[in-house]
N, C-alpha and C. Protein backbone atom coordinates (compact mmCIF):
# COMPACT_ATOMS: atom_id res chain seq x y z
N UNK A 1 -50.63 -114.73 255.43
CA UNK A 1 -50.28 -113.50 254.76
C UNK A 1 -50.89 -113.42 253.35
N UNK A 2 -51.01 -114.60 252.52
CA UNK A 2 -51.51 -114.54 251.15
C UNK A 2 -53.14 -114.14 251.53
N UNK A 3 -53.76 -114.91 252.08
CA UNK A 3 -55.08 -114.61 252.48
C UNK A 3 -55.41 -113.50 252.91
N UNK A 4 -54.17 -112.72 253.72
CA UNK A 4 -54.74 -111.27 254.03
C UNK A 4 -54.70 -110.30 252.37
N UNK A 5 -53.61 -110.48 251.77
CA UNK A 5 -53.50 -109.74 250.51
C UNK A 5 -54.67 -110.11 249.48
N UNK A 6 -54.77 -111.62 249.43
CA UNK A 6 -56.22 -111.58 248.38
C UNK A 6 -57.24 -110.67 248.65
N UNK A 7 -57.52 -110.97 250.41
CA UNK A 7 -58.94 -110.15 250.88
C UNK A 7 -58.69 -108.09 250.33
N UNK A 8 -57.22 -108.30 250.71
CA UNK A 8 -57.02 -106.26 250.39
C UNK A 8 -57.10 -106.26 248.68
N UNK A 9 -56.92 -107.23 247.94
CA UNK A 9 -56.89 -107.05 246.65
C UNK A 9 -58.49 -106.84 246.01
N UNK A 10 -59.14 -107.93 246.86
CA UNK A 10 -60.55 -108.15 246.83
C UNK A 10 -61.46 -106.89 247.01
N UNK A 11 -61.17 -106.30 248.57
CA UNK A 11 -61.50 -104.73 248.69
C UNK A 11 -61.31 -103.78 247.34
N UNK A 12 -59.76 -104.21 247.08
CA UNK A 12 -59.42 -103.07 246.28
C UNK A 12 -60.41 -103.06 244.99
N UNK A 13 -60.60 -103.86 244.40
CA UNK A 13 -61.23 -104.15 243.20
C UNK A 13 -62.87 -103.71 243.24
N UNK A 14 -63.32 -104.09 244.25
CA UNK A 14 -64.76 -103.42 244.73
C UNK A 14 -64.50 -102.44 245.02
N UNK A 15 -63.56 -101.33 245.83
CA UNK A 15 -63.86 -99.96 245.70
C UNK A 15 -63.34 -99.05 244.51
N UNK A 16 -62.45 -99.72 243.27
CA UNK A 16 -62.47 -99.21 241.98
C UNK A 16 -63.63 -99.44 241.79
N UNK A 17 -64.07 -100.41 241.80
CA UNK A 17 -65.16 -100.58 240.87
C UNK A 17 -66.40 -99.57 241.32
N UNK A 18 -66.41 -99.75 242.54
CA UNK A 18 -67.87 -99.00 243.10
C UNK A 18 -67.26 -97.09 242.76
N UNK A 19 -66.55 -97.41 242.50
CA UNK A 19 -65.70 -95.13 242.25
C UNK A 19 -65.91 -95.68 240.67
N UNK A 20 -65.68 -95.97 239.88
CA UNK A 20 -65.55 -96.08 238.38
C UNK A 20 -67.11 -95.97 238.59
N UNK A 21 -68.10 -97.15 238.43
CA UNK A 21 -69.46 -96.51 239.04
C UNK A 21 -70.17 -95.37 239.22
N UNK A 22 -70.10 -94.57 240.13
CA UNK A 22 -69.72 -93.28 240.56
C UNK A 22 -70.15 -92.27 239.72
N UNK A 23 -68.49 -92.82 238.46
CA UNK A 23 -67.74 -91.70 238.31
C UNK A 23 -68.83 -91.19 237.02
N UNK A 24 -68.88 -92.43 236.51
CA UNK A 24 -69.93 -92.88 235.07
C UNK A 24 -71.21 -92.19 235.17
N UNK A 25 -71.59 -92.53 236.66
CA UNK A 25 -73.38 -91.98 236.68
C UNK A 25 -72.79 -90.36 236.30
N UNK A 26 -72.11 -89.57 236.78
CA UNK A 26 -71.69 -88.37 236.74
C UNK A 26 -71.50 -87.53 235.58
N UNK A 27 -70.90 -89.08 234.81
CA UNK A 27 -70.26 -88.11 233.27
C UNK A 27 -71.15 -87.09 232.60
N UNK A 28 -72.37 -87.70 232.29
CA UNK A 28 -73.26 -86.95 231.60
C UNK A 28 -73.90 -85.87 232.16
N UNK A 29 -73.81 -85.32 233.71
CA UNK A 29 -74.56 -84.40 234.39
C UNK A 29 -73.70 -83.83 234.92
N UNK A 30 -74.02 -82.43 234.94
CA UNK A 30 -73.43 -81.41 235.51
C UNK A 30 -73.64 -80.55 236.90
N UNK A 31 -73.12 -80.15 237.85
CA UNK A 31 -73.62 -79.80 238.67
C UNK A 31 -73.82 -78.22 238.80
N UNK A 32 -74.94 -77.53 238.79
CA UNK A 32 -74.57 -75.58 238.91
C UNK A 32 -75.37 -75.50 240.07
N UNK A 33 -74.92 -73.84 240.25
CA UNK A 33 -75.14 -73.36 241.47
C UNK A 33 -76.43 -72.58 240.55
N UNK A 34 -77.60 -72.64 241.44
CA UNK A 34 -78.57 -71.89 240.64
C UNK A 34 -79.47 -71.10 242.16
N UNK A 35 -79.34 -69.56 242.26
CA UNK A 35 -79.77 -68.82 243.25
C UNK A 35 -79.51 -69.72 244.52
N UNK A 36 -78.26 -69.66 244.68
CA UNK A 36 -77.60 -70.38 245.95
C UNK A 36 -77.87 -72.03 246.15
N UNK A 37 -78.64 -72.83 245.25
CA UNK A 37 -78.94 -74.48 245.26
C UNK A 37 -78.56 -75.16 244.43
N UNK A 38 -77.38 -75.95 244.84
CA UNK A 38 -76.96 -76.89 243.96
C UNK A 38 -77.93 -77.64 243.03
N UNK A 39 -77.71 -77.86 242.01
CA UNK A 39 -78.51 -78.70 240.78
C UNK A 39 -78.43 -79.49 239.98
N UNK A 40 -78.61 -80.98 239.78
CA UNK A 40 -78.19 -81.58 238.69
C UNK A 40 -78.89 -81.18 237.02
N UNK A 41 -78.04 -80.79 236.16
CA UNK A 41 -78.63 -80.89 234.58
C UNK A 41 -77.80 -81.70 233.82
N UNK A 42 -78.35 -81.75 232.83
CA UNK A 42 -78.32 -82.22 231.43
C UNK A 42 -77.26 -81.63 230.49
N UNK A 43 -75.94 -81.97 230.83
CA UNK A 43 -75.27 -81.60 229.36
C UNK A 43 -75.46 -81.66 227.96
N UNK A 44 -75.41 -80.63 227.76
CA UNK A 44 -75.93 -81.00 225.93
C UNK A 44 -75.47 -82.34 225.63
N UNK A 45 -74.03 -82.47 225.45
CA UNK A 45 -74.02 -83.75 224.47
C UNK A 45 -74.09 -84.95 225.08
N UNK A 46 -74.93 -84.77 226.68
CA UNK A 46 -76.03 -86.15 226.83
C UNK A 46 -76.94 -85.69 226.87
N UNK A 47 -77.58 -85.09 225.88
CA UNK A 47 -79.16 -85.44 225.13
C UNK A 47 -79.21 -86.50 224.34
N UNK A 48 -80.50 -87.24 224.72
CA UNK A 48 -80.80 -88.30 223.94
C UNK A 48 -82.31 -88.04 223.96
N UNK A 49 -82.66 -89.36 223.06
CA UNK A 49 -84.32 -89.08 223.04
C UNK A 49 -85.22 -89.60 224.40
N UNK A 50 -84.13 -90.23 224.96
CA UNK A 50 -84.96 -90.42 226.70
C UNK A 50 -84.68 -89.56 227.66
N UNK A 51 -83.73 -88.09 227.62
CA UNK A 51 -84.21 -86.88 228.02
C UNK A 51 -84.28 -85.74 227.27
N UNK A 52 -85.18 -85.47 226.62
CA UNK A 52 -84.98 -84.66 225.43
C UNK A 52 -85.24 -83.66 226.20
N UNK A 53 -86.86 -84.17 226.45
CA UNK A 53 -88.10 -83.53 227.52
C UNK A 53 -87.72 -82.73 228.61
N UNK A 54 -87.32 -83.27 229.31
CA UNK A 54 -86.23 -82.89 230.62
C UNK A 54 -85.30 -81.72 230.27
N UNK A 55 -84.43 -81.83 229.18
CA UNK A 55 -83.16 -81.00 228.59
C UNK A 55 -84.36 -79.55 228.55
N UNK A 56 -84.92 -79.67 227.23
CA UNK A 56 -85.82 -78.83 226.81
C UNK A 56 -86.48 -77.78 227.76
N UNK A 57 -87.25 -78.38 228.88
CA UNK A 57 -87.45 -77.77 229.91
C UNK A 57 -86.48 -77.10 230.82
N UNK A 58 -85.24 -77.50 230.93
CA UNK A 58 -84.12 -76.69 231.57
C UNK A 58 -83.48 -75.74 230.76
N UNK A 59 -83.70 -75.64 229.24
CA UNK A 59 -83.36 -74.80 228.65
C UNK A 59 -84.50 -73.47 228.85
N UNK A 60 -85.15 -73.79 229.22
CA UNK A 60 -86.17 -72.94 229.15
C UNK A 60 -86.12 -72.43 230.60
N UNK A 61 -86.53 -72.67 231.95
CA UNK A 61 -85.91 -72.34 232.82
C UNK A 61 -84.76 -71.30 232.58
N UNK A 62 -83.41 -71.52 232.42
CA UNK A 62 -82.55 -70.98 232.18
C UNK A 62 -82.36 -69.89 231.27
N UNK A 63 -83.49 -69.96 230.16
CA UNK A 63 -83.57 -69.19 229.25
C UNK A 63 -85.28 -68.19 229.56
N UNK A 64 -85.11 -68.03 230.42
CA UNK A 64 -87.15 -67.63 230.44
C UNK A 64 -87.27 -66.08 229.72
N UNK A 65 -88.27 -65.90 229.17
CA UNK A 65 -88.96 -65.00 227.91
C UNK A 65 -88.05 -63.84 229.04
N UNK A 66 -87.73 -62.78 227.95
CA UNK A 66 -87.53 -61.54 228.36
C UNK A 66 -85.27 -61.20 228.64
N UNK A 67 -85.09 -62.72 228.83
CA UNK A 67 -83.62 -62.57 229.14
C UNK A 67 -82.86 -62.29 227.91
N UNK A 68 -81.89 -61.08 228.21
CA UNK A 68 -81.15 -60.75 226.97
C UNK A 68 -80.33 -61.38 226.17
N UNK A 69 -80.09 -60.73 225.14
CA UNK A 69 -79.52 -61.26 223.69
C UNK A 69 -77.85 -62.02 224.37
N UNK A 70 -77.20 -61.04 225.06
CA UNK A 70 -76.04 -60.89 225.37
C UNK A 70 -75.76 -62.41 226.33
N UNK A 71 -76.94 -62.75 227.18
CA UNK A 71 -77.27 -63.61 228.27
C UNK A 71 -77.15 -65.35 227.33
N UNK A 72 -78.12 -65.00 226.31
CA UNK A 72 -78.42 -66.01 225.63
C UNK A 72 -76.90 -66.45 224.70
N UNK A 73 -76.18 -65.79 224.50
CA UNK A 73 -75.16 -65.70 223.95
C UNK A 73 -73.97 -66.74 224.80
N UNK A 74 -74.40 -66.00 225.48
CA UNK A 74 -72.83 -66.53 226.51
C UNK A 74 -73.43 -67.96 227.42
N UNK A 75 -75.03 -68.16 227.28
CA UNK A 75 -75.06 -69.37 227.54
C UNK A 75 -74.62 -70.61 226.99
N UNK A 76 -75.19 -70.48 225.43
CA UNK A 76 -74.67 -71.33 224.26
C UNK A 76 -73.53 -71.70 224.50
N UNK A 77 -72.32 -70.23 224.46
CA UNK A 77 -70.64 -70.48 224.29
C UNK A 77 -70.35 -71.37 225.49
N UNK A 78 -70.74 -71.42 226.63
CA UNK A 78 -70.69 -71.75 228.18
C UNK A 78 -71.13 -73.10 227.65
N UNK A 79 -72.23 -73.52 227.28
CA UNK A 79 -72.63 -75.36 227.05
C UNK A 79 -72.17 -75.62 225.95
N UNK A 80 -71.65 -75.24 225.27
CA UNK A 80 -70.75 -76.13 223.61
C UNK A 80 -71.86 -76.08 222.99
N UNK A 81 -73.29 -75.23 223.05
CA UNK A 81 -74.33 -75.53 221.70
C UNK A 81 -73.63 -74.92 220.81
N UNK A 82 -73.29 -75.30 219.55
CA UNK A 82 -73.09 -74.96 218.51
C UNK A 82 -74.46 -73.68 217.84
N UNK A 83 -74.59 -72.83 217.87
CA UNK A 83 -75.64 -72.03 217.00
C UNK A 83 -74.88 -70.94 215.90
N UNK A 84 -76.04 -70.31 215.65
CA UNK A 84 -75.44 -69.05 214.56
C UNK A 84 -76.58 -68.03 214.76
N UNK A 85 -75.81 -66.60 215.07
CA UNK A 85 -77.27 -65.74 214.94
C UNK A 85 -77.49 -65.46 213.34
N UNK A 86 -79.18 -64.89 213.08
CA UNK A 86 -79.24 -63.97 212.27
C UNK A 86 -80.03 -62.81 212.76
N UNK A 87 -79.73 -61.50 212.67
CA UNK A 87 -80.21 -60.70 212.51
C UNK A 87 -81.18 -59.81 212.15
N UNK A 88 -82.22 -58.93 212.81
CA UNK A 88 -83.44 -59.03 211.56
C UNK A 88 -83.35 -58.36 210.69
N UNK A 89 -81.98 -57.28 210.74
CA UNK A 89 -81.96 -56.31 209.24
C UNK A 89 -81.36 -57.55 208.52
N UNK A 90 -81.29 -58.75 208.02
CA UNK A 90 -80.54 -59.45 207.07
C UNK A 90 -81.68 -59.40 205.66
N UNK A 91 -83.14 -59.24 206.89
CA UNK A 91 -84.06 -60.21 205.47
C UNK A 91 -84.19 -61.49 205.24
N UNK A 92 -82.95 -62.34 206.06
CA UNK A 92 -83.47 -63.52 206.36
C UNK A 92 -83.70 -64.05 207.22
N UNK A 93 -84.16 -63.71 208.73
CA UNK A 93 -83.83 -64.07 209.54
C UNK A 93 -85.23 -62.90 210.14
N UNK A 94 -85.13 -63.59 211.89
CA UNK A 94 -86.00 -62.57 212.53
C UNK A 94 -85.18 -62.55 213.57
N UNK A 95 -84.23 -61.90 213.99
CA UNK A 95 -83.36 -61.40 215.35
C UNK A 95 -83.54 -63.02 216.15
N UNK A 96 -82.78 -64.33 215.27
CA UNK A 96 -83.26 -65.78 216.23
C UNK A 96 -81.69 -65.99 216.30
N UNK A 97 -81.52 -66.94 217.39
CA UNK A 97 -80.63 -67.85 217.46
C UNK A 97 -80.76 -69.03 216.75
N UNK A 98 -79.85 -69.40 215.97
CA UNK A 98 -80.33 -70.86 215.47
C UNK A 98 -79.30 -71.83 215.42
N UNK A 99 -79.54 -72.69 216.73
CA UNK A 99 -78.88 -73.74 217.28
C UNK A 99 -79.39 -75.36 217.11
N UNK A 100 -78.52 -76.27 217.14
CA UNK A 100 -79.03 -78.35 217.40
C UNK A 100 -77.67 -78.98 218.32
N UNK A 101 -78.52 -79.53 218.55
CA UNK A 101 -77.86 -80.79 219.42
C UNK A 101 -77.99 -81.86 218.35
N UNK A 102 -76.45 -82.84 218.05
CA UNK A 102 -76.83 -83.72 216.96
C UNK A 102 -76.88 -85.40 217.74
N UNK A 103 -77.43 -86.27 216.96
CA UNK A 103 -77.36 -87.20 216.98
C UNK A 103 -78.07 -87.87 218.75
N UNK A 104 -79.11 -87.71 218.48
CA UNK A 104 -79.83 -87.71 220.05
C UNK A 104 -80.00 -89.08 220.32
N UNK A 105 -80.17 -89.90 219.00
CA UNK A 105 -80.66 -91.35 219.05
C UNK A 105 -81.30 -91.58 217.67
N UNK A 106 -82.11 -92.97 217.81
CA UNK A 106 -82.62 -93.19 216.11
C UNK A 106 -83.95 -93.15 216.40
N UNK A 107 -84.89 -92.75 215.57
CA UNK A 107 -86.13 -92.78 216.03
C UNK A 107 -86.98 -92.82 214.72
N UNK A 108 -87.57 -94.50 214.48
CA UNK A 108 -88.27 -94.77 213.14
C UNK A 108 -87.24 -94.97 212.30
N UNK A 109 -86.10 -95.73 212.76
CA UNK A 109 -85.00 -95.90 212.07
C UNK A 109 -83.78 -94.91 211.68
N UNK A 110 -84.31 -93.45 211.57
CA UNK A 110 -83.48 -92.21 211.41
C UNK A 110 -82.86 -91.91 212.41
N UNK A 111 -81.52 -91.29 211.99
CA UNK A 111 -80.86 -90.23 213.14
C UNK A 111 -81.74 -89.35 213.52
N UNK A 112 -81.87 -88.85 214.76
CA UNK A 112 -82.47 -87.76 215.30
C UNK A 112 -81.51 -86.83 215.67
N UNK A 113 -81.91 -85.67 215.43
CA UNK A 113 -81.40 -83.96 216.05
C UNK A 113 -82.25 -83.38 216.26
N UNK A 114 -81.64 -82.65 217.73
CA UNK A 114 -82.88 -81.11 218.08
C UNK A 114 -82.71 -80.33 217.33
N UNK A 115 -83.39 -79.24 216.86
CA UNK A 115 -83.22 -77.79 216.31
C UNK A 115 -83.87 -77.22 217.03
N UNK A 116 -83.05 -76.14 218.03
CA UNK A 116 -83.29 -74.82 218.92
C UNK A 116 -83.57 -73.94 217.86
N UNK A 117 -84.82 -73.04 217.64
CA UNK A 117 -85.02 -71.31 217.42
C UNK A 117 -85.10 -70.95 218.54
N UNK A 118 -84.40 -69.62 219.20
CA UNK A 118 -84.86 -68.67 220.27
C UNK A 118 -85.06 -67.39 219.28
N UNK A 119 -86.24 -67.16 219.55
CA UNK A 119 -86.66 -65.79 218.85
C UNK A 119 -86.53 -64.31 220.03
N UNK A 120 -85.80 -63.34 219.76
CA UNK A 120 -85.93 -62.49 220.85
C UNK A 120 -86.54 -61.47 219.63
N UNK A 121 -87.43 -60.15 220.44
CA UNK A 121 -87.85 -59.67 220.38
C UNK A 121 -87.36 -58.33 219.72
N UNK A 122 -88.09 -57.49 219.00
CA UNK A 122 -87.05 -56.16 218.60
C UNK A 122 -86.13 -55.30 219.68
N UNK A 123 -86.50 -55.53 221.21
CA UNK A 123 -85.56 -55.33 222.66
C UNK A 123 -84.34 -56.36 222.52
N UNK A 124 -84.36 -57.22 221.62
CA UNK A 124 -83.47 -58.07 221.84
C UNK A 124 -83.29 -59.08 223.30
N UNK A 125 -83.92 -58.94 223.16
CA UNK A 125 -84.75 -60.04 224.82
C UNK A 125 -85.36 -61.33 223.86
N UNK A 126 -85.31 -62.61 225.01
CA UNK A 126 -85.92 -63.89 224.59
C UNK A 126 -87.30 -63.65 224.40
N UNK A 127 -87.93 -63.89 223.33
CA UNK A 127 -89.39 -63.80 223.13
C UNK A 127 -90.08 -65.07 222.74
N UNK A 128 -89.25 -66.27 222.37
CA UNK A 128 -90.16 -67.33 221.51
C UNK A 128 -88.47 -68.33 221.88
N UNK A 129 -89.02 -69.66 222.78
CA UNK A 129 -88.18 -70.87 222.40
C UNK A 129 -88.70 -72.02 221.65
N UNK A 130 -88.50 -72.51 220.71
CA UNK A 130 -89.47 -73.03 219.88
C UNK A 130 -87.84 -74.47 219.52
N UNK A 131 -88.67 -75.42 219.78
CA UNK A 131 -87.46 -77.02 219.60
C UNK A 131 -88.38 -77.74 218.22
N UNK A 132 -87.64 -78.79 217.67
CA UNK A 132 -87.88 -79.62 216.71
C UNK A 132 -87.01 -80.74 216.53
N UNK A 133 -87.88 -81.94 217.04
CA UNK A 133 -87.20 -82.97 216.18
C UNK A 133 -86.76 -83.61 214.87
N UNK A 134 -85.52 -83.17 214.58
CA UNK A 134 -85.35 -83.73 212.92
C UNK A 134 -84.91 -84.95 212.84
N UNK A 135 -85.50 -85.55 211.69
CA UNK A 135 -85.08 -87.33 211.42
C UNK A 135 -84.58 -87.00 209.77
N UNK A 136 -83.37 -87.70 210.23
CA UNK A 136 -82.61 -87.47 208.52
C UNK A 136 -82.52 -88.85 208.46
């Protein structure tokens, strides 16, 4: 009887472990439905500098030239990017979104952050996605 319980304890511990496993590869990716096909992406706050590349390109996808102000809006609020619009009657600004993802990794010893501009157009449509790596 002890020998049967070690062996179920034994199981047990390998199939936590292999689900904890699992659960981990998962944390950082998200799954959407995109024109009826499931998809793995990139949550913002797992960007790092070993998928920046990857991120960047799905923002873009998701964001392609011409999609509205309103669209771009409710994407941000939907992924936790932190941004701020400005407006182009301000004078300071050209009708951009201006969003980062912080702390991506160190690179040359510095913290790294993205800085998102999306520039939309006087339609207020996406016209310009333009990224930057900052090292503070």
């Amino acid at each position: 009887m002890v020998q049967r319980r070690n062996v179920a304890l034994v199981m047990l511990a390998f199939v936590g472990a292999w689900a904890l496993l699992f659960a981990f590869s998962f944390e950082n990716e998200a799954l959407s439905q995109n024109n009826g096909v499931l998809e793995k992406r990139i949550v913002p706050e797992a960007v790092n500098l070993g998928n920046v590349e990857s991120f960047k390109a799905q923002l873009r996808r998701d964001l392609p030239i011409g999609t509205p102000k309103v669209d771009v809006e409710d994407y941000l609020v939907r992924w936790g990017i932190q941004y701020a619009f400005v407006p182009a009657n301000t004078g300071q600004g050209d009708n951009t979104f201006y969003a980062s993802l912080k702390n991506l990794g160190t690179q040359s010893g510095f913290p790294t952050d993205l800085a998102i501009r999306i520039h939309l157009d006087s339609n207020g449509r996406v016209e310009a996605i333009i990224f930057r790596l900052d090292h503070f």
